[in-house]
Protein backbone atom coordinates (compact mmCIF):
# COMPACT_ATOMS: atom_id res chain seq x y z
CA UNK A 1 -13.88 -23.64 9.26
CA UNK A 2 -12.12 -20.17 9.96
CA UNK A 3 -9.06 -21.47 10.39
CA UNK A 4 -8.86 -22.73 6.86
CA UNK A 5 -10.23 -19.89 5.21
CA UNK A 6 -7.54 -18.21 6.69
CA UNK A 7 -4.88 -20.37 5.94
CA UNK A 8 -5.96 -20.29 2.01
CA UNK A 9 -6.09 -16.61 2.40
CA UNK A 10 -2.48 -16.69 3.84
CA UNK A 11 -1.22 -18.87 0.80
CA UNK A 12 -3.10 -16.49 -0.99
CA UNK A 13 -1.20 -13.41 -0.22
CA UNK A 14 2.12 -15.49 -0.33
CA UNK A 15 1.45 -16.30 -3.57
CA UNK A 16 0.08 -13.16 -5.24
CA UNK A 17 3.32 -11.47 -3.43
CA UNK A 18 5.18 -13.90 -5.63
CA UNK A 19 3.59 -13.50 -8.63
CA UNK A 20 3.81 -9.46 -8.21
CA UNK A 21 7.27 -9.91 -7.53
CA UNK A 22 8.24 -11.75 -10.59
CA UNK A 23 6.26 -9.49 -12.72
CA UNK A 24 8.57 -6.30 -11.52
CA UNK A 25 11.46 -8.27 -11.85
CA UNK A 26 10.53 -8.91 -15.76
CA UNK A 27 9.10 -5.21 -15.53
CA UNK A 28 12.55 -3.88 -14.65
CA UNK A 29 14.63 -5.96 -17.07
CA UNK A 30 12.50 -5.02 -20.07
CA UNK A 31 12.70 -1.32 -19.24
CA UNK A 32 16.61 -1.74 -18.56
CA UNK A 33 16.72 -3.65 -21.91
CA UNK A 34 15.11 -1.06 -23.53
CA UNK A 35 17.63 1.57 -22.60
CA UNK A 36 20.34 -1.21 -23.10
CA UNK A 37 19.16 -1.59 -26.50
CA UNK A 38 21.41 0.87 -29.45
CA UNK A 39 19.43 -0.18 -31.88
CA UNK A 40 15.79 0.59 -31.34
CA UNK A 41 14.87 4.24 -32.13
CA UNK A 42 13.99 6.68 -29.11
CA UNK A 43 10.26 7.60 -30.13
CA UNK A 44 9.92 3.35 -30.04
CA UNK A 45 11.51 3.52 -26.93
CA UNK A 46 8.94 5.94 -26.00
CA UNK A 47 6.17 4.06 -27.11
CA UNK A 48 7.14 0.31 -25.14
CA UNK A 49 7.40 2.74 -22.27
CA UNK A 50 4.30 4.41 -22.36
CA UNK A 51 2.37 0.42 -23.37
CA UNK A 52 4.22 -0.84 -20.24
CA UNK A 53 2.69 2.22 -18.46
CA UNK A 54 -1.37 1.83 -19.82
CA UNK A 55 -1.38 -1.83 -20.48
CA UNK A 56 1.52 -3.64 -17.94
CA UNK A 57 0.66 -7.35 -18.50
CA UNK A 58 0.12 -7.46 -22.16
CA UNK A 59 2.73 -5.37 -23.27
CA UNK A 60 5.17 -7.07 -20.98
CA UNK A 61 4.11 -10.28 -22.39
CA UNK A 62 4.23 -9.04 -26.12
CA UNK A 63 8.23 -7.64 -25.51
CA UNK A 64 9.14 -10.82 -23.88
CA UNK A 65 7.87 -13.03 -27.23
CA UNK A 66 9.08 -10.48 -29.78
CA UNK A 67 12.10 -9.39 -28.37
CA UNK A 68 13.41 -11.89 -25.74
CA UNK A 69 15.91 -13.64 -27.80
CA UNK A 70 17.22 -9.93 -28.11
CA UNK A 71 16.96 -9.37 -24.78
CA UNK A 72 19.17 -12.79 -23.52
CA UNK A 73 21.72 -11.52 -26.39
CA UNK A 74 22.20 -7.92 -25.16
CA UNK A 75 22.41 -8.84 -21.78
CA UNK A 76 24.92 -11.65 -22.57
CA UNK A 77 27.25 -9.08 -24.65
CA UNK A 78 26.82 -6.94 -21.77
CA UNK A 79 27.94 -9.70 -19.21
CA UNK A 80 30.98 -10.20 -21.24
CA UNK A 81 32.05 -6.91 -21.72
CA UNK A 82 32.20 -6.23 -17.62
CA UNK A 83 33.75 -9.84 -17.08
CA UNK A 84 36.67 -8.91 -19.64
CA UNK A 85 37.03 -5.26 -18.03
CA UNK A 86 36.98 -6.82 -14.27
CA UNK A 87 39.59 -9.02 -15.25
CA UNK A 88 41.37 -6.39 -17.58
CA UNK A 89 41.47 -4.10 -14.36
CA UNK A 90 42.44 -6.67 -12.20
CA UNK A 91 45.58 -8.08 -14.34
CA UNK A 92 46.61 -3.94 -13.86
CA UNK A 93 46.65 -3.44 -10.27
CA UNK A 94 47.39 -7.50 -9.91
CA UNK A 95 50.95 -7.46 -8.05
CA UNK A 96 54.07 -8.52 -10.84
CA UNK A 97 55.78 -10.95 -10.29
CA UNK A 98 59.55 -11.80 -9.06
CA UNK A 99 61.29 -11.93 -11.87
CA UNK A 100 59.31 -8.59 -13.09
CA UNK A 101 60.64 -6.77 -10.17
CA UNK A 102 63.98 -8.02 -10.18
CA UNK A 103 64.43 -6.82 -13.70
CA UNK A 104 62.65 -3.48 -12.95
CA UNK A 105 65.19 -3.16 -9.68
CA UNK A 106 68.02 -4.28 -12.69
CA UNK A 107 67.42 -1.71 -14.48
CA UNK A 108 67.28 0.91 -11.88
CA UNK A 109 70.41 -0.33 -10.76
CA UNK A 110 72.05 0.09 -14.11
CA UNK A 111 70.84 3.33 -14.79
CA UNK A 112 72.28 4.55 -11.63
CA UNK A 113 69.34 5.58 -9.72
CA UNK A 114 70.06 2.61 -6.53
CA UNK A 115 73.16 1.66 -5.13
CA UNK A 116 73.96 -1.87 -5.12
CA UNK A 117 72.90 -2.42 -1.38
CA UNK A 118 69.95 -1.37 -2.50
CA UNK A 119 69.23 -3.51 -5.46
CA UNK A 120 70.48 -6.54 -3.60
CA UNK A 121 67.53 -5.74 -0.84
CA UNK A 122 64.86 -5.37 -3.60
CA UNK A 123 66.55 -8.63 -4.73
CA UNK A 124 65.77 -10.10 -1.31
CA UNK A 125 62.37 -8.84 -0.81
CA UNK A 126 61.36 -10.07 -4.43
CA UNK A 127 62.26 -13.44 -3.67
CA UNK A 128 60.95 -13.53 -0.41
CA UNK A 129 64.02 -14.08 1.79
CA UNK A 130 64.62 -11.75 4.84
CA UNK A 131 68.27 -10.20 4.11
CA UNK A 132 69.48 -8.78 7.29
CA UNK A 133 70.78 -5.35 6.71
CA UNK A 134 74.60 -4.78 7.36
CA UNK A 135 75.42 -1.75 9.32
């Protein structure tokens, strides 16, 4: 008979660590939505914050029904805006490509700031053939 009360007291703990888990994970997400949030007024701000402080569960359970569908759109808008600047900021430091640097090494060329020898090896390296270099 110990063995089992045990046992349910293990699944016990398991699951109340789960439950306590899930409950700061929807803890942290309303408090980052409520700084996320432009719209709602600081003194409210104030007030959600110091409800989730006195009264967790409820108030946790009240800003989830009243202002969930708020929540999933902020946080949506806010996925899409780093997406777009993550791919904005890769397309800038993203490498060009051939033809981009053979027209860039063109017009270097024509303005006079590399000799011929030199365009020709930009040429080469753009393409990706090996030139081998006259002495």
């Amino acid at each position: 008979m110990d063995f089992w009360s045990s046992f349910w007291n293990i699944i016990l703990v398991f699951l109340s660590a789960v439950v306590f888990l899930g409950y700061l994970i929807a803890l942290f997400s309303i408090v980052t939505d409520l700084f996320r949030d432009r719209k709602l007024n600081g003194w409210l701000k104030a007030v959600w914050l110091l409800a989730l402080v006195l009264i967790p569960l409820l108030t946790s359970l009240v800003y989830l029904i009243f202002r969930g569908q708020g929540m999933a759109e902020r946080g949506y808008r806010e996925t899409v805006a780093n997406q777009t600047a993550a791919e904005d900021y890769i397309r800038t430091v993203a490498q060009t490509s051939p033809s981009d640097e053979i027209a860039k090494a063109k017009a270097l060329f024509d303005a006079g700031t590399i000799n011929a020898d030199e365009y020709e090896a930009i040429k080469a390296h753009a393409l990706g053939t090996t030139k081998v270099a006259v002495s």
